[in-house]
PDB file of N, CA and C in Angstrom:
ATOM      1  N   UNK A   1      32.983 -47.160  18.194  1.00  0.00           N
ATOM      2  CA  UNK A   1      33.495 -46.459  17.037  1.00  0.00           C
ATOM      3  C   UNK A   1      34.850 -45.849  17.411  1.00  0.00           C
ATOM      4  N   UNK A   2      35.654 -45.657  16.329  1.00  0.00           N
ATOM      5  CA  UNK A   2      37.307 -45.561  16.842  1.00  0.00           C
ATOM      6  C   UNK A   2      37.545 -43.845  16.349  1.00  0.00           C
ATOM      7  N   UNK A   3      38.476 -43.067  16.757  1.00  0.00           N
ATOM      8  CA  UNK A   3      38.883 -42.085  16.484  1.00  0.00           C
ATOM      9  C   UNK A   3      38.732 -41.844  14.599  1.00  0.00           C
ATOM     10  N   UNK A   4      39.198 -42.501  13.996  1.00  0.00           N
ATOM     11  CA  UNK A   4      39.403 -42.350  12.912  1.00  0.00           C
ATOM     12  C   UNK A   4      37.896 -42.870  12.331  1.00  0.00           C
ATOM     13  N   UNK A   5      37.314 -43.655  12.741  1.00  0.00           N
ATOM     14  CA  UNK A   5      35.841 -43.675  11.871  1.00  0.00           C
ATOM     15  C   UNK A   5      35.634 -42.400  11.884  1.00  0.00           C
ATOM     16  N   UNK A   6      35.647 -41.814  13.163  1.00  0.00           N
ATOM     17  CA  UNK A   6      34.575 -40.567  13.546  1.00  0.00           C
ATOM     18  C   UNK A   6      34.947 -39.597  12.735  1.00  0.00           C
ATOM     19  N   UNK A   7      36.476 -39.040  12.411  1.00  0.00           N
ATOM     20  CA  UNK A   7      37.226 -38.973  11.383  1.00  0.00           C
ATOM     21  C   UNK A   7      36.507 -38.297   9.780  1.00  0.00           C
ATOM     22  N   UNK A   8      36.426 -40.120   9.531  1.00  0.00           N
ATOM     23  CA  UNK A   8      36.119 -40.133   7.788  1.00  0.00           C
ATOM     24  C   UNK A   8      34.593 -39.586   7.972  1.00  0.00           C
ATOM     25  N   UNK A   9      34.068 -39.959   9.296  1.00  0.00           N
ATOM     26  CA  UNK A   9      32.697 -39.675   9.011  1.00  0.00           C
ATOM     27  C   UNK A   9      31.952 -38.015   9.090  1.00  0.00           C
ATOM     28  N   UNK A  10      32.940 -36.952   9.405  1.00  0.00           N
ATOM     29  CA  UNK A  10      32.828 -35.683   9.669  1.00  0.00           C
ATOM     30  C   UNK A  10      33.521 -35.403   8.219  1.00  0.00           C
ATOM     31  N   UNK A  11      34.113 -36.114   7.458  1.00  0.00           N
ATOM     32  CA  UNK A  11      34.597 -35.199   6.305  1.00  0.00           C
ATOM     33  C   UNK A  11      33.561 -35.083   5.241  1.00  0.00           C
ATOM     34  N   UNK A  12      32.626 -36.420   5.156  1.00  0.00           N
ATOM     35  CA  UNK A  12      31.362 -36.583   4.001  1.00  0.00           C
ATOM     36  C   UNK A  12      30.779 -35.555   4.254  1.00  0.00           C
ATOM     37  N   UNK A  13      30.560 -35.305   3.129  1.00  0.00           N
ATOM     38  CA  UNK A  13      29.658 -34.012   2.942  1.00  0.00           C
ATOM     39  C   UNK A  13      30.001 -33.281   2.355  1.00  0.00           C
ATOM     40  N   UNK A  14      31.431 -32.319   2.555  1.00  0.00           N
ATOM     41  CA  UNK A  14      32.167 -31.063   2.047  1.00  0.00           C
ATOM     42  C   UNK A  14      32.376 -30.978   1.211  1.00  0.00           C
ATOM     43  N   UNK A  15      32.079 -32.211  -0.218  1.00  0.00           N
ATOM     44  CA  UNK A  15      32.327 -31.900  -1.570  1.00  0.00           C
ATOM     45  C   UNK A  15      31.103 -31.986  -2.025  1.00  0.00           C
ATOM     46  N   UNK A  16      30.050 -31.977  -1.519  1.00  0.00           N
ATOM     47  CA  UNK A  16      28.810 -31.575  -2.186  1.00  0.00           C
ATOM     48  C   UNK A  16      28.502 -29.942  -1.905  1.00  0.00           C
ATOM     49  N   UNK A  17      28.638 -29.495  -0.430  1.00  0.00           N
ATOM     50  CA  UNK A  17      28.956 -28.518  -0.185  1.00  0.00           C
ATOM     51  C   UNK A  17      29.751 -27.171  -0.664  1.00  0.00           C
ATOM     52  N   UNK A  18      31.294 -27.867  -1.523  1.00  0.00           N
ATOM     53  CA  UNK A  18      32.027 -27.049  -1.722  1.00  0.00           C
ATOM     54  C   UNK A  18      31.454 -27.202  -3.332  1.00  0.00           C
ATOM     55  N   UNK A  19      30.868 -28.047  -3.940  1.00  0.00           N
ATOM     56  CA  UNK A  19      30.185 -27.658  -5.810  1.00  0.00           C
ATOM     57  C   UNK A  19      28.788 -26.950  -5.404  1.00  0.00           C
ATOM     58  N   UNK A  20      28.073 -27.169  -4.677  1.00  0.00           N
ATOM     59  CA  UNK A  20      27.549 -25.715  -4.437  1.00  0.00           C
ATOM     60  C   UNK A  20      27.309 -24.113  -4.067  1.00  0.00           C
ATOM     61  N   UNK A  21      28.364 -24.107  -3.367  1.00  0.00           N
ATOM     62  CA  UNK A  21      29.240 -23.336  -2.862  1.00  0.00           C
ATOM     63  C   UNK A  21      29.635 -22.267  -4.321  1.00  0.00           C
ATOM     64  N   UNK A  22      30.435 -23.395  -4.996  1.00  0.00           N
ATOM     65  CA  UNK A  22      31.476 -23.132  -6.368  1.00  0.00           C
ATOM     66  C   UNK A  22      30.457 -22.923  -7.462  1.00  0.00           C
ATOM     67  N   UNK A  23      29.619 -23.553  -7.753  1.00  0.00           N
ATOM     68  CA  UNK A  23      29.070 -23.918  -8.863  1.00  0.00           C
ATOM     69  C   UNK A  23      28.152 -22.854  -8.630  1.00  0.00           C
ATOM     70  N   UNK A  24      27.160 -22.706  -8.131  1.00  0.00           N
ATOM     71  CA  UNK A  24      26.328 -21.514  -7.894  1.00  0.00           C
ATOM     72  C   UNK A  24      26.829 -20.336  -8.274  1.00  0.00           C
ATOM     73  N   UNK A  25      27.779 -19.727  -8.082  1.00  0.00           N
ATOM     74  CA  UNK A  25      27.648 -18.447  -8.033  1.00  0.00           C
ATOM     75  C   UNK A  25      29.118 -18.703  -9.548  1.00  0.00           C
ATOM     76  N   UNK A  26      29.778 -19.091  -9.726  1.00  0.00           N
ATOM     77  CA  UNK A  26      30.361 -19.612 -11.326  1.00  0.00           C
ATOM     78  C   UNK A  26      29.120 -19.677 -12.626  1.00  0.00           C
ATOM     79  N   UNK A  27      28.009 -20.342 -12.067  1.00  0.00           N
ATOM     80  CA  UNK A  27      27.254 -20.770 -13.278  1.00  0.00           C
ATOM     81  C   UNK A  27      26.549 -19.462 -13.392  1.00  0.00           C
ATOM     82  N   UNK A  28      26.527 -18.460 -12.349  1.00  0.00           N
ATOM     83  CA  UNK A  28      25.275 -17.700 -12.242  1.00  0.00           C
ATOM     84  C   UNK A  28      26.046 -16.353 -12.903  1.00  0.00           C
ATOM     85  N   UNK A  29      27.785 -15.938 -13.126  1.00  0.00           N
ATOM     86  CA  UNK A  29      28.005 -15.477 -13.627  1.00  0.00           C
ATOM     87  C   UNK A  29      28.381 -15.793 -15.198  1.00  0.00           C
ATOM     88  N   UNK A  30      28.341 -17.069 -15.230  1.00  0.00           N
ATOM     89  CA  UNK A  30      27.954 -17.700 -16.904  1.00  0.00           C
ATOM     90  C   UNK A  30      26.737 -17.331 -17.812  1.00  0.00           C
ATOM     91  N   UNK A  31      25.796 -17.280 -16.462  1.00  0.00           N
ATOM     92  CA  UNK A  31      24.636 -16.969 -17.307  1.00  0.00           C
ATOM     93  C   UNK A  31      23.914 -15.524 -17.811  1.00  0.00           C
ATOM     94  N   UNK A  32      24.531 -15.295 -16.961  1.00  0.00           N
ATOM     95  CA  UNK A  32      24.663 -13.580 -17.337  1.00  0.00           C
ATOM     96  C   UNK A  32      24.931 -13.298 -18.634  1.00  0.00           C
ATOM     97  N   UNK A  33      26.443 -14.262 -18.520  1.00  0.00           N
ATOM     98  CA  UNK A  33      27.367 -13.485 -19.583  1.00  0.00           C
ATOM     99  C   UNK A  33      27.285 -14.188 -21.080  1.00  0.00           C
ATOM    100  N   UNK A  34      26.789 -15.371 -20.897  1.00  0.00           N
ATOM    101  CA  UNK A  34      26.246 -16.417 -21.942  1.00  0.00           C
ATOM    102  C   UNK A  34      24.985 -16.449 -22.375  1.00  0.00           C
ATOM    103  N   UNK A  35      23.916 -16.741 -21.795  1.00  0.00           N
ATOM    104  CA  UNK A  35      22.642 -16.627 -21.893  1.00  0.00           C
ATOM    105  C   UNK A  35      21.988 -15.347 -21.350  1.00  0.00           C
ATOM    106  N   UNK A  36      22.508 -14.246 -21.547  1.00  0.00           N
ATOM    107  CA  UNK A  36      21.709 -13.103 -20.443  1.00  0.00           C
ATOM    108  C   UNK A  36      20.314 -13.688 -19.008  1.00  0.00           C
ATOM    109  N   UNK A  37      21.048 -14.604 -18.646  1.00  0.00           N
ATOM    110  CA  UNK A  37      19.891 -14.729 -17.885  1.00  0.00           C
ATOM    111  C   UNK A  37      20.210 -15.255 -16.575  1.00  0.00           C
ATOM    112  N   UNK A  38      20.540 -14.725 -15.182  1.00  0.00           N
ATOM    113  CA  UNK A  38      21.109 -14.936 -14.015  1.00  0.00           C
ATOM    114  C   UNK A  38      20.935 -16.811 -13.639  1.00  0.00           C
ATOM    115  N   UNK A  39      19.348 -16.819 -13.596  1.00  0.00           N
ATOM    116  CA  UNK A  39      18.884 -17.933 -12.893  1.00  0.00           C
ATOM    117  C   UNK A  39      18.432 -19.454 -14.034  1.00  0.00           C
ATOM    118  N   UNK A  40      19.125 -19.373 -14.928  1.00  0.00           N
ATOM    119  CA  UNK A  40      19.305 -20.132 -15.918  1.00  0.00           C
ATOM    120  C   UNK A  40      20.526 -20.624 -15.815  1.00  0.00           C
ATOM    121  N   UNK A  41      21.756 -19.751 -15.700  1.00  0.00           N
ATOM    122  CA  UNK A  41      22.726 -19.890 -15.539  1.00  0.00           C
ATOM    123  C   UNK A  41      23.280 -20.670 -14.276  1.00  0.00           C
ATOM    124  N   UNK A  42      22.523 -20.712 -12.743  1.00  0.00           N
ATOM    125  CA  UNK A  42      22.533 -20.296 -11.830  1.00  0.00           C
ATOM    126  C   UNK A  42      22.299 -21.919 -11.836  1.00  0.00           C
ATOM    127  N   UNK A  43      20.858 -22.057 -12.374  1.00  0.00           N
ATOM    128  CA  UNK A  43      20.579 -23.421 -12.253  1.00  0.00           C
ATOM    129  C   UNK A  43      21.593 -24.294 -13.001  1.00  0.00           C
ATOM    130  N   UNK A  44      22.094 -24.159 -14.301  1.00  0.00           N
ATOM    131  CA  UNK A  44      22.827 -25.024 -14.889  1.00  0.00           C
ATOM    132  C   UNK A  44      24.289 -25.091 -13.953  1.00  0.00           C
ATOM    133  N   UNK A  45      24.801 -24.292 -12.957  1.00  0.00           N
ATOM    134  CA  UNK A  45      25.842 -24.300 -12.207  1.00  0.00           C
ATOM    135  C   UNK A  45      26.012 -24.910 -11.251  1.00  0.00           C
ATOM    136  N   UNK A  46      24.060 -25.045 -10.743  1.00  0.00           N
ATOM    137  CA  UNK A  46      24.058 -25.928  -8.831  1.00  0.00           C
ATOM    138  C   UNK A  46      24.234 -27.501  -9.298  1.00  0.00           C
ATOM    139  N   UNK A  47      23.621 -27.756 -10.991  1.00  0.00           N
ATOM    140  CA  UNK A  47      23.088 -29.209 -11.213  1.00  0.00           C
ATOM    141  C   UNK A  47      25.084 -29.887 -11.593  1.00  0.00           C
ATOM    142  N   UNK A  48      25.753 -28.870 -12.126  1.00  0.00           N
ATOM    143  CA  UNK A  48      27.652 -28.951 -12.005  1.00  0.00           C
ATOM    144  C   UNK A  48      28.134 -28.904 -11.225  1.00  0.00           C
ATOM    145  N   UNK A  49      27.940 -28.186 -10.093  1.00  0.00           N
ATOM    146  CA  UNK A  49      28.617 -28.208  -8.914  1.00  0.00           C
ATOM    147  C   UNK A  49      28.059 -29.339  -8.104  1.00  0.00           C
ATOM    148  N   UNK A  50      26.931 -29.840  -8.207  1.00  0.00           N
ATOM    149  CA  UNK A  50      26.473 -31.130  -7.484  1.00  0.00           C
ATOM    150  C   UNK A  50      27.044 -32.293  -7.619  1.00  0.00           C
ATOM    151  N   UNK A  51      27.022 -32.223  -9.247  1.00  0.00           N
ATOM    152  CA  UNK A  51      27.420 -33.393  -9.671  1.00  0.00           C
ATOM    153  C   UNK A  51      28.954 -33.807  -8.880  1.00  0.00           C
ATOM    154  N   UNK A  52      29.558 -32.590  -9.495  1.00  0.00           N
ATOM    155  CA  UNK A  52      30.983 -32.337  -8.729  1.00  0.00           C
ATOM    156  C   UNK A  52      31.392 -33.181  -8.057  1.00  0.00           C
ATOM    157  N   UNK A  53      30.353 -32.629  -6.735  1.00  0.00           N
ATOM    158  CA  UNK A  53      30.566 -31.996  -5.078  1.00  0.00           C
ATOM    159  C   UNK A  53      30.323 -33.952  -5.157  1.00  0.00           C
ATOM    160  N   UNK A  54      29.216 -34.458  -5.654  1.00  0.00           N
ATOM    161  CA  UNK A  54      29.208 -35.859  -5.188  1.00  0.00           C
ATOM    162  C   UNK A  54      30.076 -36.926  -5.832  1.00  0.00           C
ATOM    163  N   UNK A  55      30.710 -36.811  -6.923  1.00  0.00           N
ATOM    164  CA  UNK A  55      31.947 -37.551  -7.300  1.00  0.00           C
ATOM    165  C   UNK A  55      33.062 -37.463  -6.414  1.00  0.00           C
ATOM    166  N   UNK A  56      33.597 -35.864  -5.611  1.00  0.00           N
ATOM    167  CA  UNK A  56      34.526 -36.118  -5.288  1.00  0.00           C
ATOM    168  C   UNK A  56      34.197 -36.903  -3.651  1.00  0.00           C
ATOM    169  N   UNK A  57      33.210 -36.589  -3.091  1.00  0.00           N
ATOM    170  CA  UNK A  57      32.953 -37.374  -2.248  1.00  0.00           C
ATOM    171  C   UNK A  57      32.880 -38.988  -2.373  1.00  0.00           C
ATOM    172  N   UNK A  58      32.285 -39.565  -3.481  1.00  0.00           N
ATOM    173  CA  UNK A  58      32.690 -40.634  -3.824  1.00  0.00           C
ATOM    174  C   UNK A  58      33.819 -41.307  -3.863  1.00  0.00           C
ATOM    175  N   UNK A  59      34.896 -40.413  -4.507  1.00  0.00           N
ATOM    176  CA  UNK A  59      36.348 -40.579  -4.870  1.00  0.00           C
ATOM    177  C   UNK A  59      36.986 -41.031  -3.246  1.00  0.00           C
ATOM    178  N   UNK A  60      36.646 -39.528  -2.852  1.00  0.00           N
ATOM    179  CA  UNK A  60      37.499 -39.290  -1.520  1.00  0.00           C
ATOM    180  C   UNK A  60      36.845 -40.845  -0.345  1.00  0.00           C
ATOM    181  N   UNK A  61      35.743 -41.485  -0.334  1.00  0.00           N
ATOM    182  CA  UNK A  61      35.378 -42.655  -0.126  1.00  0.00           C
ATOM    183  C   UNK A  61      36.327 -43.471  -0.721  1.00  0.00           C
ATOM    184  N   UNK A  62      36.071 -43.847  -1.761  1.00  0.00           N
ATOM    185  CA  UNK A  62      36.799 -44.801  -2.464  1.00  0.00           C
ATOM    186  C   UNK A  62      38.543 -44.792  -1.678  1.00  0.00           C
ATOM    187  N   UNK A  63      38.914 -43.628  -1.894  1.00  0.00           N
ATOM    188  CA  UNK A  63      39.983 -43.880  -1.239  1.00  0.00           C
ATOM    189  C   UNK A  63      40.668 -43.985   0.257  1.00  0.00           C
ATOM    190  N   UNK A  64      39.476 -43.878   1.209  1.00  0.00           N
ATOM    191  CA  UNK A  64      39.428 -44.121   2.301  1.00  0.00           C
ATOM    192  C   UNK A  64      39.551 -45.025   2.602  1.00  0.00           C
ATOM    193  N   UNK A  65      38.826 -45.917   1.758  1.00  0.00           N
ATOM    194  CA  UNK A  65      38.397 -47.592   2.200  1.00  0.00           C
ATOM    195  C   UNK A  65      39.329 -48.650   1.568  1.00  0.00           C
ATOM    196  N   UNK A  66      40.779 -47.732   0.815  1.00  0.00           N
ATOM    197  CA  UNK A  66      41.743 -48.837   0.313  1.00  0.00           C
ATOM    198  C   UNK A  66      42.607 -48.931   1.090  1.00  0.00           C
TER     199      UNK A  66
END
């Protein structure tokens, strides 16, 4: 394995990481303020920030491999 595999292969991950990270505690003050309800909110934020977090990892793939 070459410098740069090892590389691309330490970066996967960090955008699932960073929409949970983001999305959690964003959705959880949504829900407060929208639905009075912390963990309603909280949940509708981890299932956005996931989604997120795994597109841009996708992306950031996609453009690795052109």
């Amino acid at each position: 394995m070459t410098d740069s595999e090892e590389g691309s292969e330490k970066k996967s991950g960090y955008g699932v990481a960073l929409g949970i990270a983001l999305g959690l505690p964003i959705g959880a003050v949504m829900g407060m303020l929208l639905f009075d309800n912390i963990g309603l909110g909280a949940g509708f934020g981890l299932a956005i920030g996931l989604c997120l977090g795994v597109a841009l990892d996708a992306s950031s793939k996609r453009k690795g491999s052109e």
